[in-house]
Protein backbone atom coordinates (compact mmCIF):
# COMPACT_ATOMS: atom_id res chain seq x y z
CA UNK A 1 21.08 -32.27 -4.75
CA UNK A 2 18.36 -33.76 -2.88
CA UNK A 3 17.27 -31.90 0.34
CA UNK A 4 14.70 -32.96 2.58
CA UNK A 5 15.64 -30.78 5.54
CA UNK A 6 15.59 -26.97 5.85
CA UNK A 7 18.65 -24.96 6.41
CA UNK A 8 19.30 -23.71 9.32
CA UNK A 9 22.43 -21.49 10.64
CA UNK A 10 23.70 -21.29 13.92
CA UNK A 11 26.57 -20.06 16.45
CA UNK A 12 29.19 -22.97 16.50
CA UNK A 13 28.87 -24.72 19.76
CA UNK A 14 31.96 -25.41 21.10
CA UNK A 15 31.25 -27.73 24.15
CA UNK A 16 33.87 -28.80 27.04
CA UNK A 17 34.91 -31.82 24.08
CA UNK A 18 36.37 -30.22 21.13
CA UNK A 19 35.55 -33.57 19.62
CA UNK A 20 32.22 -33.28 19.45
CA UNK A 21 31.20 -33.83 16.26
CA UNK A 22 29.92 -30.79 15.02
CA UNK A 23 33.29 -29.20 15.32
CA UNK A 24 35.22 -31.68 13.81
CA UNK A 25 33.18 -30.86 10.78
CA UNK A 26 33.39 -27.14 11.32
CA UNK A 27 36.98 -27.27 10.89
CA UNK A 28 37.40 -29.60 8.49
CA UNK A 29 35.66 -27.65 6.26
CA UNK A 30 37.31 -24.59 7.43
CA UNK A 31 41.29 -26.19 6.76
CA UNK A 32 39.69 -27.54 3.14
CA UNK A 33 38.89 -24.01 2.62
CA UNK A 34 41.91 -22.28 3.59
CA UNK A 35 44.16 -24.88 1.67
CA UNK A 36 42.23 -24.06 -1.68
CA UNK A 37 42.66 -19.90 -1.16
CA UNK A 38 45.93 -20.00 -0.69
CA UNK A 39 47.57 -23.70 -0.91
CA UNK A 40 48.47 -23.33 3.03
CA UNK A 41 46.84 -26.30 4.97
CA UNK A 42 46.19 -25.85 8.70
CA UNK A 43 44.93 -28.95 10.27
CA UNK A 44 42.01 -29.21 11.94
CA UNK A 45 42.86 -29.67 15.32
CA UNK A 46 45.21 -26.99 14.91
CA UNK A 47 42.13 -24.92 14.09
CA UNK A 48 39.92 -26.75 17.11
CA UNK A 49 42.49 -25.54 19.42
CA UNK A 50 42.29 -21.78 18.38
CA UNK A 51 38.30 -22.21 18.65
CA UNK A 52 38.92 -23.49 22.65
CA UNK A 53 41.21 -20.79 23.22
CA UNK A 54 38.16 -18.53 22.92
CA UNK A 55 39.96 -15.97 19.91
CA UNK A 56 37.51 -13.23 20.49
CA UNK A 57 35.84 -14.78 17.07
CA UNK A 58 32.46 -15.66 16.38
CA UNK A 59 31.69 -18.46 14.40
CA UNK A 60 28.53 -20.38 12.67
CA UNK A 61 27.22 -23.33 11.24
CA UNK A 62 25.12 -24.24 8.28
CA UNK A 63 22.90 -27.17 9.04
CA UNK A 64 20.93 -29.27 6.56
CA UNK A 65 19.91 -32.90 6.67
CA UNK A 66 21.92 -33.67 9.87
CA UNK A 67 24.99 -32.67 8.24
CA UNK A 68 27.43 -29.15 8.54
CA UNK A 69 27.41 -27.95 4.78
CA UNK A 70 29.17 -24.38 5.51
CA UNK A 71 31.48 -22.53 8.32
CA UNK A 72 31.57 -19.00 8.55
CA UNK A 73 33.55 -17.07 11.33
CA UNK A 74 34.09 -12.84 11.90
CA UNK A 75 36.61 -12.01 14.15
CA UNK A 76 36.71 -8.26 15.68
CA UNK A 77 39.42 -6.22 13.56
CA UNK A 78 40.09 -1.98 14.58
CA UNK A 79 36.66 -0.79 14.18
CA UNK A 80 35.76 -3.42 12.23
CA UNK A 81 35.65 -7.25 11.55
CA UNK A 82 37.75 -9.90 9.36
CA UNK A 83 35.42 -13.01 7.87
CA UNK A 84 35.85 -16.04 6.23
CA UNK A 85 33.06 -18.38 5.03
CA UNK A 86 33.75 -21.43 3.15
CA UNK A 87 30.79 -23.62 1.40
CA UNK A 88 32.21 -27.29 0.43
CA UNK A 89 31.74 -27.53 -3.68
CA UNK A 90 28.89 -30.62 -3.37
CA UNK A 91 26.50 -27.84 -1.58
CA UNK A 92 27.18 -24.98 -3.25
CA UNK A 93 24.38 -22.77 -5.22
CA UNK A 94 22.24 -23.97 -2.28
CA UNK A 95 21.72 -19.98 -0.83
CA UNK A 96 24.40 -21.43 2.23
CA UNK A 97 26.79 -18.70 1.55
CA UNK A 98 23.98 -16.23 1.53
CA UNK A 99 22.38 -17.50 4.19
CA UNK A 100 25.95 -17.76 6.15
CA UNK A 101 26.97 -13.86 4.95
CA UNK A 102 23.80 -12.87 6.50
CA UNK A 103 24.65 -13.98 9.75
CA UNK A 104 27.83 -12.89 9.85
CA UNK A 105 26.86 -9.47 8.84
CA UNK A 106 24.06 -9.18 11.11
CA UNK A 107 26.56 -10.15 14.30
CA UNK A 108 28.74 -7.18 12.74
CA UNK A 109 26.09 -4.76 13.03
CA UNK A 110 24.85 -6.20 16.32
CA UNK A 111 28.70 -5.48 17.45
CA UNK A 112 28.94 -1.92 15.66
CA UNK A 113 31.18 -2.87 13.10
CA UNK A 114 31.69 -0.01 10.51
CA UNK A 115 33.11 -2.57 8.20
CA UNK A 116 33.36 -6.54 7.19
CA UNK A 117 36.43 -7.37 5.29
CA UNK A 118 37.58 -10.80 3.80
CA UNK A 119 39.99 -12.28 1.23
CA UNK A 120 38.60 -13.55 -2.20
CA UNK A 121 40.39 -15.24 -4.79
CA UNK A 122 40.19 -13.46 -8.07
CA UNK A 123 38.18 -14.98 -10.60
CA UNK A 124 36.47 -17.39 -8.89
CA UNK A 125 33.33 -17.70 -7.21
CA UNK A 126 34.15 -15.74 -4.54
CA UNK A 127 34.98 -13.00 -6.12
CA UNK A 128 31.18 -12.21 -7.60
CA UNK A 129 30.10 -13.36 -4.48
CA UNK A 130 31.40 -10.11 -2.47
CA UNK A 131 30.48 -8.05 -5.69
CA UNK A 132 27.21 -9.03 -4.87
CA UNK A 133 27.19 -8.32 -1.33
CA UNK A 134 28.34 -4.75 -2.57
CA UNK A 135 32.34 -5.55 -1.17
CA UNK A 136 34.88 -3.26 -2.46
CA UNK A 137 38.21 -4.11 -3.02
CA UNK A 138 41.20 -2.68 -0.27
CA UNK A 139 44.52 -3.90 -1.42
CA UNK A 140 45.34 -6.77 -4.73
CA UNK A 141 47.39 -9.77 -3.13
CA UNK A 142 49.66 -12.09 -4.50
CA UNK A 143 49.98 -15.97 -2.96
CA UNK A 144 53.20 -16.88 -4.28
CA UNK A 145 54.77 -20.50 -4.14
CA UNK A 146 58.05 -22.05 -4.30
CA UNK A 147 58.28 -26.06 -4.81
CA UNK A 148 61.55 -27.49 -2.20
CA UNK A 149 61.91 -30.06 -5.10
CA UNK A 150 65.12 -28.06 -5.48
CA UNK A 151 67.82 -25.79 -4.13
CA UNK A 152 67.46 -22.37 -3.11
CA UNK A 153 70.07 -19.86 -6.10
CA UNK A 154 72.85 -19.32 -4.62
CA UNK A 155 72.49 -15.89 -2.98
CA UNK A 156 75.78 -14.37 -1.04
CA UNK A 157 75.97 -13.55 2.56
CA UNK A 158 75.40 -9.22 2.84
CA UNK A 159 78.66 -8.01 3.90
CA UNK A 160 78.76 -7.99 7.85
CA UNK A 161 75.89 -10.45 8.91
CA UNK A 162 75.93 -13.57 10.31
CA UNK A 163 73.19 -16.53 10.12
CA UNK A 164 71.04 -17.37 13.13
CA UNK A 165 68.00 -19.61 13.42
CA UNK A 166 65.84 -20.80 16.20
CA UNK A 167 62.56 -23.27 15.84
CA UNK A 168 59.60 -22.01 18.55
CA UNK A 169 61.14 -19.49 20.75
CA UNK A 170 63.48 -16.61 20.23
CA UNK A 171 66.53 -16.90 22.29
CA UNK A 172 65.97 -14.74 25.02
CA UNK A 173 69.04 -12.24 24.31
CA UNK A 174 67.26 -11.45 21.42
CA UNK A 175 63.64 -11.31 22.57
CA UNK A 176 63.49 -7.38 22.92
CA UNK A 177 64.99 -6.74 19.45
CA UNK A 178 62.79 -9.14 17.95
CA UNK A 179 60.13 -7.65 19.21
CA UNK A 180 60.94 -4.08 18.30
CA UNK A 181 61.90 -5.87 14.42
CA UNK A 182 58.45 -7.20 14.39
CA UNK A 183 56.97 -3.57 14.67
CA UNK A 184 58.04 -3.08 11.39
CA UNK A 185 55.72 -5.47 9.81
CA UNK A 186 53.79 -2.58 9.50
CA UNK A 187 56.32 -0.64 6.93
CA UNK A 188 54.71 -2.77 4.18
CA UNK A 189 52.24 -0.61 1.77
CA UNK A 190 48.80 -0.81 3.01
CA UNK A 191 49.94 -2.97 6.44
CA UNK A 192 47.28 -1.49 8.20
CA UNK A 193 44.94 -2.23 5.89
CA UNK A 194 45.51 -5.95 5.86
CA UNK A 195 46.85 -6.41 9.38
CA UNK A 196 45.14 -6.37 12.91
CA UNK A 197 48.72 -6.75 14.28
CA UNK A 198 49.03 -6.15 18.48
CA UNK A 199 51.94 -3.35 19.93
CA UNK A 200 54.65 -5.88 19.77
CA UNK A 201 56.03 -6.56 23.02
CA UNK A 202 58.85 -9.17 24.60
CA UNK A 203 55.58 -11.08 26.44
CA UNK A 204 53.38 -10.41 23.27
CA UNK A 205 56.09 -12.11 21.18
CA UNK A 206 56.02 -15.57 23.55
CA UNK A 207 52.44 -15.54 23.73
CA UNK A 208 52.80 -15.59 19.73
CA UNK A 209 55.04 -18.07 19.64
CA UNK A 210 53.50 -20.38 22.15
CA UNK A 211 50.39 -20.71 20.19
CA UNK A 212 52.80 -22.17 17.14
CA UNK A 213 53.33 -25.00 19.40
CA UNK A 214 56.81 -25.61 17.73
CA UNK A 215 56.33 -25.26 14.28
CA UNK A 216 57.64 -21.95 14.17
CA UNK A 217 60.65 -21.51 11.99
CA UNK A 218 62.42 -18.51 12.01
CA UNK A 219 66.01 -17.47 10.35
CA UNK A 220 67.98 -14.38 11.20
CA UNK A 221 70.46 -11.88 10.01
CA UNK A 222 72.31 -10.48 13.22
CA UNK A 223 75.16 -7.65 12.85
CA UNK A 224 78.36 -9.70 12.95
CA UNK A 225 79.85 -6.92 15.11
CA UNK A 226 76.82 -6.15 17.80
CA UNK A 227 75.03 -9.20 17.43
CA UNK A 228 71.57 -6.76 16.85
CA UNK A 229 69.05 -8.31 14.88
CA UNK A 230 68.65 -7.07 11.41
CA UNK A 231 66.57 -8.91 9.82
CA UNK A 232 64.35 -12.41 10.14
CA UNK A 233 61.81 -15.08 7.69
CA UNK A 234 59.41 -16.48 9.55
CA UNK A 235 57.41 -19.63 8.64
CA UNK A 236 55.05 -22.10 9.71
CA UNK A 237 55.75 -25.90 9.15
CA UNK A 238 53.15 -28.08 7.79
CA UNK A 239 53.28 -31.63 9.06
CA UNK A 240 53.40 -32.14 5.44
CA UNK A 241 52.95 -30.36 1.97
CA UNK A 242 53.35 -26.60 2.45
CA UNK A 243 54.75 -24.51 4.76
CA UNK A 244 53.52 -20.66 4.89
CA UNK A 245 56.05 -17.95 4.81
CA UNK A 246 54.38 -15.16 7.45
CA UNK A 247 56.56 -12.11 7.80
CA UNK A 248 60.05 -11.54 6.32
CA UNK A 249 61.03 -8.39 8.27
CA UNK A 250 64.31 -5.85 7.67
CA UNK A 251 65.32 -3.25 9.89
CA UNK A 252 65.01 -0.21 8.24
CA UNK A 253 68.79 0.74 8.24
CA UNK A 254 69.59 -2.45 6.59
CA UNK A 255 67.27 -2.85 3.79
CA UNK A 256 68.80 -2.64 0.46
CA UNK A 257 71.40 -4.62 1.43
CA UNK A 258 69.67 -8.07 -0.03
CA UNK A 259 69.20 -9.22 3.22
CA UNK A 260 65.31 -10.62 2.50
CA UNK A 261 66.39 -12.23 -0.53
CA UNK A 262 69.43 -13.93 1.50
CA UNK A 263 67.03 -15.23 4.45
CA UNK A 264 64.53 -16.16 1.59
CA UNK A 265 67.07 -18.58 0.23
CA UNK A 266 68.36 -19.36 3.85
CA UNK A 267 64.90 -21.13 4.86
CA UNK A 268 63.91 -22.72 1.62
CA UNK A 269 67.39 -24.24 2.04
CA UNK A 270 66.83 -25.50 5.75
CA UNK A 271 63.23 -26.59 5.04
CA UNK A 272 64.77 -28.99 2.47
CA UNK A 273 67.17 -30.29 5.23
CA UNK A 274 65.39 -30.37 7.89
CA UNK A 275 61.85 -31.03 6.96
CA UNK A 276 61.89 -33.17 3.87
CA UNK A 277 57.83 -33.23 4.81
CA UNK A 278 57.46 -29.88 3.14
CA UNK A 279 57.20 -29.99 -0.42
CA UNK A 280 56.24 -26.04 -0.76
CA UNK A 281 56.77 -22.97 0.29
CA UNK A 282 53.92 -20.31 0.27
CA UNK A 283 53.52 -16.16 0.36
CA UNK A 284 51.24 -13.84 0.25
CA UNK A 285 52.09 -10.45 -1.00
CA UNK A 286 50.85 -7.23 -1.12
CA UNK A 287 50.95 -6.29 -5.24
CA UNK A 288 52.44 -2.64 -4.00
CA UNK A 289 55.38 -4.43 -2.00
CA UNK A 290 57.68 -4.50 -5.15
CA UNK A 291 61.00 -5.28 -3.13
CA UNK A 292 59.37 -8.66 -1.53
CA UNK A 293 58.08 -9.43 -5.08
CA UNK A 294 61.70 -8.85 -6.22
CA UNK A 295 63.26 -11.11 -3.32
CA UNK A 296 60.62 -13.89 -3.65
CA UNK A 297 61.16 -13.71 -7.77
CA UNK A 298 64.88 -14.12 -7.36
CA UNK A 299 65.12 -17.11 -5.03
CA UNK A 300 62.80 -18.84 -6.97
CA UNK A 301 59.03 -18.43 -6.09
CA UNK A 302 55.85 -17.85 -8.95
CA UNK A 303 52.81 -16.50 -8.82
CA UNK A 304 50.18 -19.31 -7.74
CA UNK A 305 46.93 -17.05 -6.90
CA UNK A 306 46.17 -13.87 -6.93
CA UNK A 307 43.63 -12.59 -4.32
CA UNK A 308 41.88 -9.18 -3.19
CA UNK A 309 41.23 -8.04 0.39
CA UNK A 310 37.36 -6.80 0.19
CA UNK A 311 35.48 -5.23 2.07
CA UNK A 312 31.82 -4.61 3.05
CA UNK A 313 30.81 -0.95 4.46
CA UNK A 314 28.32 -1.49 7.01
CA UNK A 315 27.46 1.67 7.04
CA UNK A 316 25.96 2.21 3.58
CA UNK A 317 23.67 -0.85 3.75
CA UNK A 318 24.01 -4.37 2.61
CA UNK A 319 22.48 -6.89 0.43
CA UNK A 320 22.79 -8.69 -2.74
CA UNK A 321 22.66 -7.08 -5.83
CA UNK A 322 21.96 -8.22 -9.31
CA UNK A 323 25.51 -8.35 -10.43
């Protein structure tokens, strides 16, 4: 590839116009990027609209012959940071991603970051990539993927629940337990690990939800006699192709009782129905969490990637090696 300009890398501008060109490019490549590392696409402007809602995340551009060839972003995590830099595939081998991992590992240490973590999908390019920046892996994932081209198995109702459902907000009866459900996202092996999750709270929860702008989906299992929530499947609608499955969450006292794998089949069912858009369903999985591997295996799903959560120590140095 020709280049006749140098490269140069710089903070995102984000001016009053979020359609200022730059951006648009920014998060193009950003939602191309995503969609390859884990089949989940996020549309631009959704992404736009979480870079004017000033996230707390700091972002950069690579610039070379009047044109954005890279987007990296590192957003504060615990004591630490979460990055993702994507390189379109006509300017890679260029030194962008160095040049782009450099910056975003110099704003860490600016910010006294003891860490840098990241998701890489295994055996690809970005995978020797963070071996070379000295990353070291945290937890194995698994992206799995279910095609709506048919019906979910048939997969009986757990003795004394009933079905709920809701699209953007929780009903409000059912706002506190949903929130204290929600807390339990961090039961999963190595949740803390992966997760920079907030103290769940009632307002917490609508904030959440609000920033969705509708396309939350969520079914429930309620106790038939109480009406407490027991369980709930969350997912995010695409406008088209896939949707991403976020949490599926079970009160502790009621797991066992096959209530993911019923809510599993519950929402592939109603995507079909109600969102013929959708043509998957995506997962991602910690390799540990056998029992959401189990549910995702029995209504259906397969393994489609297989990723790691890396990350760089910042306090042992950085820097390429020769791997």
């Amino acid at each position: 590839m020709a280049v006749t300009e140098p490269l140069v890398i710089a903070p995102l501008r984000v001016p009053a116009d979020v359609i200022a060109a730059e951006v648009i490019a920014w998060c193009e490549i950003v939602s191309q990027g995503r969609l390859d590392d884990s089949g989940t696409l996020i549309p631009p402007e959704l992404i736009a609209e979480q870079i004017l809602a000033d996230d707390g995340a700091v972002r950069f551009a690579a610039h070379r012959d009047g044109l954005v060839v890279g987007a990296a972003e590192i957003r504060p995590q615990h004591d630490g940071g979460f990055a993702r830099l994507y390189v379109p595939v006509a300017h890679r081998r260029t030194g962008i991603g160095r040049a782009l991992s450099a910056a975003a590992l110099a704003e860490a240490t600016t910010r006294r970051m003891a860490r840098v973590s990241a998701t890489v999908v295994a055996g690809q390019a970005g995978e020797a990539f963070a071996a070379a920046l000295r990353a070291r892996t945290l937890i194995r994932l698994v992206t799995v993927e279910r095609r709506l081209d048919e019906a979910a198995p048939a997969v009986p109702t757990p003795s004394g629940v009933a079905a709920l459902s809701w699209t953007g907000r929780c009903p409000d009866a059912l706002l506190d337990g949903y929130a204290k459900l929600k807390r339990h996202i961090m039961d999963a092996p190595d949740a803390a690990l992966q997760i920079d999750g907030p103290e769940w709270t009632p307002a917490i929860v609508r904030a959440w939800e609000a920033r969705h702008r509708g396309r939350l989906l969520v079914d429930a299992a309620v106790d038939e006699g109480t009406g407490a929530l027991l369980g709930v499947t969350e997912v995010v609608a695409a406008s088209s192709g896939a949707a991403d499955q976020l949490d599926t969450i079970v009160a502790p006292e009621s797991r066992g009782r096959g209530i993911a794998t019923w809510l599993k089949a519950t929402m592939i069912d109603r995507l079909r129905r109600d969102w013929p858009s959708v043509d998957r369903l995506t997962s991602t999985v910690n390799e540990r969490n056998t029992p959401m591997l189990v549910a995702s295996e029995r209504t259906g799903f397969h393994v489609a990637w297989r990723r790691r959560l890396v990350t760089v120590d910042l306090t042992a140095g950085t820097g390429f090696t020769s791997q």
